[in-house]
C-alpha atoms as a PDB file:
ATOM      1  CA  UNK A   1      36.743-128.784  53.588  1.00  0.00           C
ATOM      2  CA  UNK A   2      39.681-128.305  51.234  1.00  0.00           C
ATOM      3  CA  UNK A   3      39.055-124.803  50.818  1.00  0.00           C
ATOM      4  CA  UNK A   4      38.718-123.943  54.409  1.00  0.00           C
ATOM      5  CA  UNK A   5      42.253-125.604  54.662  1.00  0.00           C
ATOM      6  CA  UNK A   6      43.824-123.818  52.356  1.00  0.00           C
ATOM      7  CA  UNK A   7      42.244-120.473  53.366  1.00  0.00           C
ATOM      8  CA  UNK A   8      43.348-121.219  56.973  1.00  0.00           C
ATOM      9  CA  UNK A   9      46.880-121.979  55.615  1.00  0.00           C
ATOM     10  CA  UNK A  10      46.894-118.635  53.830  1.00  0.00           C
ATOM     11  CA  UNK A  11      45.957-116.954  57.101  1.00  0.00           C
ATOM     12  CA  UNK A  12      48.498-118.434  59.162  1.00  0.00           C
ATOM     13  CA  UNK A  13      51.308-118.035  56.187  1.00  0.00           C
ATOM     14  CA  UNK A  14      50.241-114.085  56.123  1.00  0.00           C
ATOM     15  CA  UNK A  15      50.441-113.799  60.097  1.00  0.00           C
ATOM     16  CA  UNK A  16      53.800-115.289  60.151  1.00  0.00           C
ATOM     17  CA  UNK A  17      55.049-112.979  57.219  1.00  0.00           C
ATOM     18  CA  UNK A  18      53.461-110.091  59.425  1.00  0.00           C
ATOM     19  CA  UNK A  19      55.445-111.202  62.358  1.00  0.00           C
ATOM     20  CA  UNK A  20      58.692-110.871  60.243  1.00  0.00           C
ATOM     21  CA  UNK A  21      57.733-107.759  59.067  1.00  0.00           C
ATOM     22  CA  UNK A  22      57.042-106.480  62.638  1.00  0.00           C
ATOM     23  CA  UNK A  23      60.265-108.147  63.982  1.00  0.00           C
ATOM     24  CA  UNK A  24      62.245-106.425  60.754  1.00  0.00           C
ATOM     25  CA  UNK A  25      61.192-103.302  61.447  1.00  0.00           C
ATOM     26  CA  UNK A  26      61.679-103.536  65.333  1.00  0.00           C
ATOM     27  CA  UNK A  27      65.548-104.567  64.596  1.00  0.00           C
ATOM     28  CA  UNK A  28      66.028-101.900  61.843  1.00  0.00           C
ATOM     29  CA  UNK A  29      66.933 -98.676  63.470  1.00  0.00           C
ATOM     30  CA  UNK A  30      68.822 -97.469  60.550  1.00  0.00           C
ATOM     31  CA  UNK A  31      72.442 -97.474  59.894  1.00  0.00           C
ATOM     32  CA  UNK A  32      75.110 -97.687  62.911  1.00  0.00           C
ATOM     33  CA  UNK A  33      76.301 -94.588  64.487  1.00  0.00           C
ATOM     34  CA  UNK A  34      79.752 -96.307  63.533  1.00  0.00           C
ATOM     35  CA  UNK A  35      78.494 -95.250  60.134  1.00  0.00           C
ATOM     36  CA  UNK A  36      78.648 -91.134  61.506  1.00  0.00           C
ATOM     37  CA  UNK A  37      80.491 -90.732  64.492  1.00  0.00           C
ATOM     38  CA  UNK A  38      83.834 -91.713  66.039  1.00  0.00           C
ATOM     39  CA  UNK A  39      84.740 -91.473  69.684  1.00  0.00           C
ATOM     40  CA  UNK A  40      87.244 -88.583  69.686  1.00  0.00           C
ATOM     41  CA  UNK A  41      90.376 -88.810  71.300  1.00  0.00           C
ATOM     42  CA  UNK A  42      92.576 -86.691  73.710  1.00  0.00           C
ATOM     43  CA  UNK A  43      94.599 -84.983  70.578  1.00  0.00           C
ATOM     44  CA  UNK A  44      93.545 -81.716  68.995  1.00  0.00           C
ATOM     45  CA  UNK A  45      92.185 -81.763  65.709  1.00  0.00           C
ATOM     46  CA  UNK A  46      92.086 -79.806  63.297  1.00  0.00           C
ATOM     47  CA  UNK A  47      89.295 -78.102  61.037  1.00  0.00           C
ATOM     48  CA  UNK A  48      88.664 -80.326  57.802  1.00  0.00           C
ATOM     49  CA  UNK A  49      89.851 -79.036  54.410  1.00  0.00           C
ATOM     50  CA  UNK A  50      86.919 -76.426  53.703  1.00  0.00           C
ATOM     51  CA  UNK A  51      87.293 -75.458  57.762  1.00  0.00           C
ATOM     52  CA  UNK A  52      84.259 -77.478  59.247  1.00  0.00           C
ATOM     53  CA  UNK A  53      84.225 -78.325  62.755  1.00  0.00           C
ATOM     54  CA  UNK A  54      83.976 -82.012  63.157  1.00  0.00           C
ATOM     55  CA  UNK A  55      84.784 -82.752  66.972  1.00  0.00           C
ATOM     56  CA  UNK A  56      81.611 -81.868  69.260  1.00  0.00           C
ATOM     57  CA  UNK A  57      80.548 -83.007  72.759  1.00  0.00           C
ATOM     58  CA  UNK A  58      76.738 -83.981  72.094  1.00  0.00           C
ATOM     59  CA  UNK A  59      74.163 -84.148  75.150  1.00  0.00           C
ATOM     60  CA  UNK A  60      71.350 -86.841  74.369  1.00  0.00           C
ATOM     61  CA  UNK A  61      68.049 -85.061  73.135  1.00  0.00           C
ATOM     62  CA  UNK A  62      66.128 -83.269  75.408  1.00  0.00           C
ATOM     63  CA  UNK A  63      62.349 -83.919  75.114  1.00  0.00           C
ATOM     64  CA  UNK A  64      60.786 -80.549  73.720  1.00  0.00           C
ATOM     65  CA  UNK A  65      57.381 -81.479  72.043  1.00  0.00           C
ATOM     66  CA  UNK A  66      56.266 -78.930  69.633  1.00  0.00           C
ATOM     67  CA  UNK A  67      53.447 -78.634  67.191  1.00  0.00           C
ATOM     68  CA  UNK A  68      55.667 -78.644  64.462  1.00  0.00           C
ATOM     69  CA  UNK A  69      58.624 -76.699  62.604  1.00  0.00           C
ATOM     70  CA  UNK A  70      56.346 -73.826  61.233  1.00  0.00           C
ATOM     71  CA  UNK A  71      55.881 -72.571  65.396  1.00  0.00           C
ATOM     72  CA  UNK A  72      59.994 -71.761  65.290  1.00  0.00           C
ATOM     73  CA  UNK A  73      60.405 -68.064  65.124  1.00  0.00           C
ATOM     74  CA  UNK A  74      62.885 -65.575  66.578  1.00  0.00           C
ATOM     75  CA  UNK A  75      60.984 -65.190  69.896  1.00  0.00           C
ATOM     76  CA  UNK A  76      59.924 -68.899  70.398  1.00  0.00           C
ATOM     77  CA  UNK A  77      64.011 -69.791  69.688  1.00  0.00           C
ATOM     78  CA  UNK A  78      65.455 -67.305  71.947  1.00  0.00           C
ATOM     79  CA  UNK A  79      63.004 -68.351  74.875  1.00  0.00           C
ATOM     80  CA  UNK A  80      63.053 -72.072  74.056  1.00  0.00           C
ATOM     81  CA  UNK A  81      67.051 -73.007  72.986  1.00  0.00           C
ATOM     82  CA  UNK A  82      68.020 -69.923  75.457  1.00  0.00           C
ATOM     83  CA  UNK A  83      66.785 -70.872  78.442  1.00  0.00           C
ATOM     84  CA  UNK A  84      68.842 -72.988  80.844  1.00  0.00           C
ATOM     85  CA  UNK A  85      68.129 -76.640  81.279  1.00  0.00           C
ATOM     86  CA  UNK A  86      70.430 -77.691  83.977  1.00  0.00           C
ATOM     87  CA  UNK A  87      72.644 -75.580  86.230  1.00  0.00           C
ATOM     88  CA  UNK A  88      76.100 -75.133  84.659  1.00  0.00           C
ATOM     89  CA  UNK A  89      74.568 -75.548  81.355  1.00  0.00           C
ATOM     90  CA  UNK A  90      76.165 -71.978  80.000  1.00  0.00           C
ATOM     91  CA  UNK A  91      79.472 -71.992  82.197  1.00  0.00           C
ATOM     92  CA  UNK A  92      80.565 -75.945  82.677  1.00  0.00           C
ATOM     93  CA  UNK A  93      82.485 -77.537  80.140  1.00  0.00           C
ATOM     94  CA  UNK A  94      80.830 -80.743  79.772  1.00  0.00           C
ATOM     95  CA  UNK A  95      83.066 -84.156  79.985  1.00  0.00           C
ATOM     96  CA  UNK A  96      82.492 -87.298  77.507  1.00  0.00           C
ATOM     97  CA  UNK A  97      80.168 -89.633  79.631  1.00  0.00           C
ATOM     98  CA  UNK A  98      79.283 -86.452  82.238  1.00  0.00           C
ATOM     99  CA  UNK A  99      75.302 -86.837  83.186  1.00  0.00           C
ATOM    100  CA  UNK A 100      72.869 -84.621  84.006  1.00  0.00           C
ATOM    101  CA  UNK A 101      69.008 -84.447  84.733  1.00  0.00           C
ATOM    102  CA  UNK A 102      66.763 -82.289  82.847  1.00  0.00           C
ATOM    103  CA  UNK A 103      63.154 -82.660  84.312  1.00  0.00           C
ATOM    104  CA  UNK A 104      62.243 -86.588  84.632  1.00  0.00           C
ATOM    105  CA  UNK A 105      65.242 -87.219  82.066  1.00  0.00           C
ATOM    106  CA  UNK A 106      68.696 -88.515  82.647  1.00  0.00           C
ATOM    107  CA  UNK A 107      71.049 -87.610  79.431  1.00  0.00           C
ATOM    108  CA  UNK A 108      74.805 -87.961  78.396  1.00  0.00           C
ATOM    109  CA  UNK A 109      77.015 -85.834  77.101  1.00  0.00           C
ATOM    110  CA  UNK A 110      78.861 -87.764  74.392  1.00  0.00           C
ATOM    111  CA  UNK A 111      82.237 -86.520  72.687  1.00  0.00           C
ATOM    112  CA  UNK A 112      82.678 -87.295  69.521  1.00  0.00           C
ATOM    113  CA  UNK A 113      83.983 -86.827  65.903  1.00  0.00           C
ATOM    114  CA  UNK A 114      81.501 -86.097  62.962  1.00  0.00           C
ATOM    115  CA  UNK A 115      82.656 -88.586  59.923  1.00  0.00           C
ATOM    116  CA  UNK A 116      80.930 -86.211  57.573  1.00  0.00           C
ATOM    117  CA  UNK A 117      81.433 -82.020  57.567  1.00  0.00           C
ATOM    118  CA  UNK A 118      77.804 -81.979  58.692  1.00  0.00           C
ATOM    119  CA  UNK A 119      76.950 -83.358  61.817  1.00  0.00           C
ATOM    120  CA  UNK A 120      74.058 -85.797  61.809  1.00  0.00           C
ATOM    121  CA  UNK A 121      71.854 -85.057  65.070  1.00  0.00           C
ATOM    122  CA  UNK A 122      69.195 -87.310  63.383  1.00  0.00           C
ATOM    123  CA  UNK A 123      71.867 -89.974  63.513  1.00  0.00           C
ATOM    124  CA  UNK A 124      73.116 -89.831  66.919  1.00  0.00           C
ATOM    125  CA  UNK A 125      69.621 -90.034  68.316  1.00  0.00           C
ATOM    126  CA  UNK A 126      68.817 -93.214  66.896  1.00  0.00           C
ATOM    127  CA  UNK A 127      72.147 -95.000  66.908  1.00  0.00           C
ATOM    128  CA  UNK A 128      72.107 -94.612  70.587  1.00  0.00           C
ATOM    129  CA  UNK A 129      67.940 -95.447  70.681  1.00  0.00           C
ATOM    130  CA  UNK A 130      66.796 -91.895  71.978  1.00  0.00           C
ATOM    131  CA  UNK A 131      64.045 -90.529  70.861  1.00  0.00           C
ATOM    132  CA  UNK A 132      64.205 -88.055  67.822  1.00  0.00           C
ATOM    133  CA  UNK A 133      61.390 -85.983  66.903  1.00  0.00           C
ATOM    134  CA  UNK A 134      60.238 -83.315  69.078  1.00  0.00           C
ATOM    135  CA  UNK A 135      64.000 -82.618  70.590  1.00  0.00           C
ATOM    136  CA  UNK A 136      66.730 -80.177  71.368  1.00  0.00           C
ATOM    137  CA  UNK A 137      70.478 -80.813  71.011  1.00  0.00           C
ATOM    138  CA  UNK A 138      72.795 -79.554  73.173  1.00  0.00           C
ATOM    139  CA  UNK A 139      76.132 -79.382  71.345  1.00  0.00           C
ATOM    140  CA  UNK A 140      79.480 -77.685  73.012  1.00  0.00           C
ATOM    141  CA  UNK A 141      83.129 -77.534  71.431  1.00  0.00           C
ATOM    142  CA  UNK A 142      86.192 -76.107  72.236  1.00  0.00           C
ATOM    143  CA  UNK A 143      88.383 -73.850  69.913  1.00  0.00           C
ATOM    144  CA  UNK A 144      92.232 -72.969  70.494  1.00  0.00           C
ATOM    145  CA  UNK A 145      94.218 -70.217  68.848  1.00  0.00           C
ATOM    146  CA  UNK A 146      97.888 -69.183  68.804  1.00  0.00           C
ATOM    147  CA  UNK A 147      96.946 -65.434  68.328  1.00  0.00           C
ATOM    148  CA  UNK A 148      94.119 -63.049  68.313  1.00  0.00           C
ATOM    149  CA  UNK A 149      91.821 -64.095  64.989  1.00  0.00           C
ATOM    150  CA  UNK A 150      90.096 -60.944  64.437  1.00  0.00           C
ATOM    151  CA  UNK A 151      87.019 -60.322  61.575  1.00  0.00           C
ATOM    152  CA  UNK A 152      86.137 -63.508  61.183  1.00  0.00           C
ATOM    153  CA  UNK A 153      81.920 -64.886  60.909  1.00  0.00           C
ATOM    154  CA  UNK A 154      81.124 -67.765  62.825  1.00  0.00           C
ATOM    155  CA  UNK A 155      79.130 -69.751  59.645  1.00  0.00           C
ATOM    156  CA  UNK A 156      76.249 -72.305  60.256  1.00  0.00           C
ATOM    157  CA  UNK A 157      74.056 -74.256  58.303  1.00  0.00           C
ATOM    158  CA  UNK A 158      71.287 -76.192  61.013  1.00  0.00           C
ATOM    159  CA  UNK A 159      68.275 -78.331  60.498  1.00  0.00           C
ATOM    160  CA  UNK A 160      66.004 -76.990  61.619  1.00  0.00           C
ATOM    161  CA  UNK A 161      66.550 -74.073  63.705  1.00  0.00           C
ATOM    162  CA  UNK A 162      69.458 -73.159  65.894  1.00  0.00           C
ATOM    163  CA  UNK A 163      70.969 -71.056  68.434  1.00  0.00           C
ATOM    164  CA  UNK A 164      74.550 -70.453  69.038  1.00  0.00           C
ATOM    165  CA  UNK A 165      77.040 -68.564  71.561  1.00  0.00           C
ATOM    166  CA  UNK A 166      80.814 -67.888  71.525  1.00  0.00           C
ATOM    167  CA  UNK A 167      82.696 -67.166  75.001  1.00  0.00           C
ATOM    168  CA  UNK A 168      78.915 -66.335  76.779  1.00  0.00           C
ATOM    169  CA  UNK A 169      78.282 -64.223  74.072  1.00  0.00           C
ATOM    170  CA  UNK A 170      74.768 -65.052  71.686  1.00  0.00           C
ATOM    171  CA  UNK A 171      76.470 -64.508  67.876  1.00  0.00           C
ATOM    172  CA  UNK A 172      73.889 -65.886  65.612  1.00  0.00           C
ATOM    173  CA  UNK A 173      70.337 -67.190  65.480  1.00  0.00           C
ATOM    174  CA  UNK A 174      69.273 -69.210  62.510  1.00  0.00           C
ATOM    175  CA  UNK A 175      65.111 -69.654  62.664  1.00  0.00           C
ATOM    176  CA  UNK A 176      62.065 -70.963  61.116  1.00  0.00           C
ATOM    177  CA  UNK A 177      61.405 -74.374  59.472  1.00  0.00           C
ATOM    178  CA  UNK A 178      64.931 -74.714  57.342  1.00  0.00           C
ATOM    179  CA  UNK A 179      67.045 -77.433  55.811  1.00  0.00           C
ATOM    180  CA  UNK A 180      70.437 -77.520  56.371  1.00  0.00           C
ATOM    181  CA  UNK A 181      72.097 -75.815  54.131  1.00  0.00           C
ATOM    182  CA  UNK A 182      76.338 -74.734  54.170  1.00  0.00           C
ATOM    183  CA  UNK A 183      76.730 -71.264  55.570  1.00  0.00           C
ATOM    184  CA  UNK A 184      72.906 -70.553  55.582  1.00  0.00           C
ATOM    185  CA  UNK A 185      73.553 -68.256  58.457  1.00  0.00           C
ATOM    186  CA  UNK A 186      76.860 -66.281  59.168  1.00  0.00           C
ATOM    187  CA  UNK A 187      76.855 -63.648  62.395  1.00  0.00           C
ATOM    188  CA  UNK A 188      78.813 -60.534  62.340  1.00  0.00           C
ATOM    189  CA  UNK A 189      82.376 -59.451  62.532  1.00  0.00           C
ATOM    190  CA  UNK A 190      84.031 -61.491  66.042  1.00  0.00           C
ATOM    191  CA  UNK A 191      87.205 -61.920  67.254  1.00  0.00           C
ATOM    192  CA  UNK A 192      88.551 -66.039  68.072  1.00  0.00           C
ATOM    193  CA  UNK A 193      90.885 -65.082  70.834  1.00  0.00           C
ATOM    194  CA  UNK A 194      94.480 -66.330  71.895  1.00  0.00           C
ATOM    195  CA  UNK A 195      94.138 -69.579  73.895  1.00  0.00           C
ATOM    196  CA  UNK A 196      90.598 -71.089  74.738  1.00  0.00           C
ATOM    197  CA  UNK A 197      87.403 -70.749  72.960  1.00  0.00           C
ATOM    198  CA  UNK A 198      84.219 -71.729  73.805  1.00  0.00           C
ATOM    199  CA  UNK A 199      81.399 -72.116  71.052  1.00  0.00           C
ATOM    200  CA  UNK A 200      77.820 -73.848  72.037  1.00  0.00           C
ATOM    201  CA  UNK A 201      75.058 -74.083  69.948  1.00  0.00           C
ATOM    202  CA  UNK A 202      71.358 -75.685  70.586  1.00  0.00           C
ATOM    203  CA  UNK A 203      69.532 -77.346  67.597  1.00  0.00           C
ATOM    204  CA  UNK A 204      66.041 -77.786  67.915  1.00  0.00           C
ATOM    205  CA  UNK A 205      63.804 -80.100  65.617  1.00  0.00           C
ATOM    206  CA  UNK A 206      60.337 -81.294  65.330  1.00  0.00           C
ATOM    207  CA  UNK A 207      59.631 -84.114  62.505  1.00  0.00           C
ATOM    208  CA  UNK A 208      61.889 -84.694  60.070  1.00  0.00           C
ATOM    209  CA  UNK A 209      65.803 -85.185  59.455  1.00  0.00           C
ATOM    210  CA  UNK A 210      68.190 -82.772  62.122  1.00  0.00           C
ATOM    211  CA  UNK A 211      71.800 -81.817  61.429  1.00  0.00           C
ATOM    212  CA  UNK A 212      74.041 -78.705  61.607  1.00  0.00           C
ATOM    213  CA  UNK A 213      77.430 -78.044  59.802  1.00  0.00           C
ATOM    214  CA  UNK A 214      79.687 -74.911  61.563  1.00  0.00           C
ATOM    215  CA  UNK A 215      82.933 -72.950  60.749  1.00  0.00           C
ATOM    216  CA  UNK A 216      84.576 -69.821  60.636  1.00  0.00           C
ATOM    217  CA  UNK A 217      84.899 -67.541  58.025  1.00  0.00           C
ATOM    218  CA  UNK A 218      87.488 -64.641  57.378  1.00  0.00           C
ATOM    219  CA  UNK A 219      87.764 -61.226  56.299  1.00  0.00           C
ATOM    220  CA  UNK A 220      87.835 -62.633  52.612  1.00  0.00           C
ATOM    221  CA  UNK A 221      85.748 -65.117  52.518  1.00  0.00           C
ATOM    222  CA  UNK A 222      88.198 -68.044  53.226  1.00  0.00           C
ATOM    223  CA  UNK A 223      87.742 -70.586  55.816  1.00  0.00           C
ATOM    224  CA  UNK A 224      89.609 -70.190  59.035  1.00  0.00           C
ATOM    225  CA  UNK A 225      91.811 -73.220  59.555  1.00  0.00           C
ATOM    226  CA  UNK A 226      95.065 -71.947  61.358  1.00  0.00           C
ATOM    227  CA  UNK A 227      92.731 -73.243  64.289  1.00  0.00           C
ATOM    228  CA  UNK A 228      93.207 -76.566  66.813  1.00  0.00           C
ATOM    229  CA  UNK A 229      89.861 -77.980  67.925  1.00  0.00           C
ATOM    230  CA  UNK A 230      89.668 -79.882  71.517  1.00  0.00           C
END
């Protein structure tokens, strides 16, 4: 009789420290978005020191189930992170806390400021509890020059791939299964114009980690910085 007690004690000792296991892993979503991302404020900012853009407006991920990362070539990215999603997507300038409906799905657009020169997609999707595999971020900023900026390479490094456009026009495409990866990708020769510039970019990603890291690069190499950033 002893032993059964003891085995029954074992039993319920090893449910309970299931349970806590269960409940641990339910509470532990990772580190805060605190930990990535400030709330960015009405002020211009500028570039950091090596010229990253930090400041983004982020839409919550859009549900875009895939087989995996291998399946993301030149013609799957231009049909799949060009197409439009919601009206207005290409001409609108979205607004921090602006909704919109894609499908069944109602997302936010989120303004924010990266902590880190690489912008943690991966991140943003769980510290707000969205789902993060199988997804497409939207991500939209707004550059402002003094004068005419001409030669210069708009520069990315995405995880995994990524599609990006400057003033309506597609400048670069960055596919396959990649890691993120500083200036992996550069387009050619562009121009920033005087006044208001608008860069978007869509980052797809399938399992795994997703980020993206952008500036601009100039005629010798240098990072552009004699920019504001809205």
């Amino acid at each position: 009789m002893k032993k059964y007690c003891m085995m029954a004690i074992a039993l319920m000792m090893s449910v309970a420290m299931h349970a806590q296991r269960e409940n641990w892993k339910v509470a532990d979503k990772g580190p805060s978005i605190d930990n990535y991302f400030i709330p960015a404020t009405s002020e211009a900012v500028c570039p950091d020191n090596e010229g990253f853009i930090r400041r983004w407006t982020l839409l919550e991920p859009i549900d875009k189930p895939n087989r995996g990362n291998t399946v993301f070539t030149d013609s799957y990215i231009k049909q799949h992170l060009g197409m439009e999603y919601f009206k207005g997507q290409f001409s609108l300038l979205p607004k921090d806390g602006q909704k919109v409906k894609v499908g069944k799905q109602k997302l936010q657009w989120h303004k924010m400021d990266s902590k880190l020169y690489n912008v943690k997609l991966f991140r943003f999707a769980t510290g707000l509890d969205k789902k993060y595999y199988g997804i497409v971020f939207l991500a939209t900023t707004v550059i402002e020059c003094d004068e005419d900026i001409d030669g210069v390479r708009l520069s990315v490094g995405s995880n995994s791939a990524s599609l990006w456009w400057l003033n309506g026009e597609e400048t670069l495409m960055l596919s396959g299964d990649r890691r993120m990866v500083a200036d992996d990708g550069m387009s050619k020769r562009i121009t920033l114009k005087k006044g208001m510039n608008v860069l978007r970019g869509a980052v797809i990603n399938g399992p795994g980690m997703s980020d993206f890291c952008v500036r601009f690069i100039d005629e010798n190499g240098n990072p552009v910085k004699n920019i504001r950033i809205r």
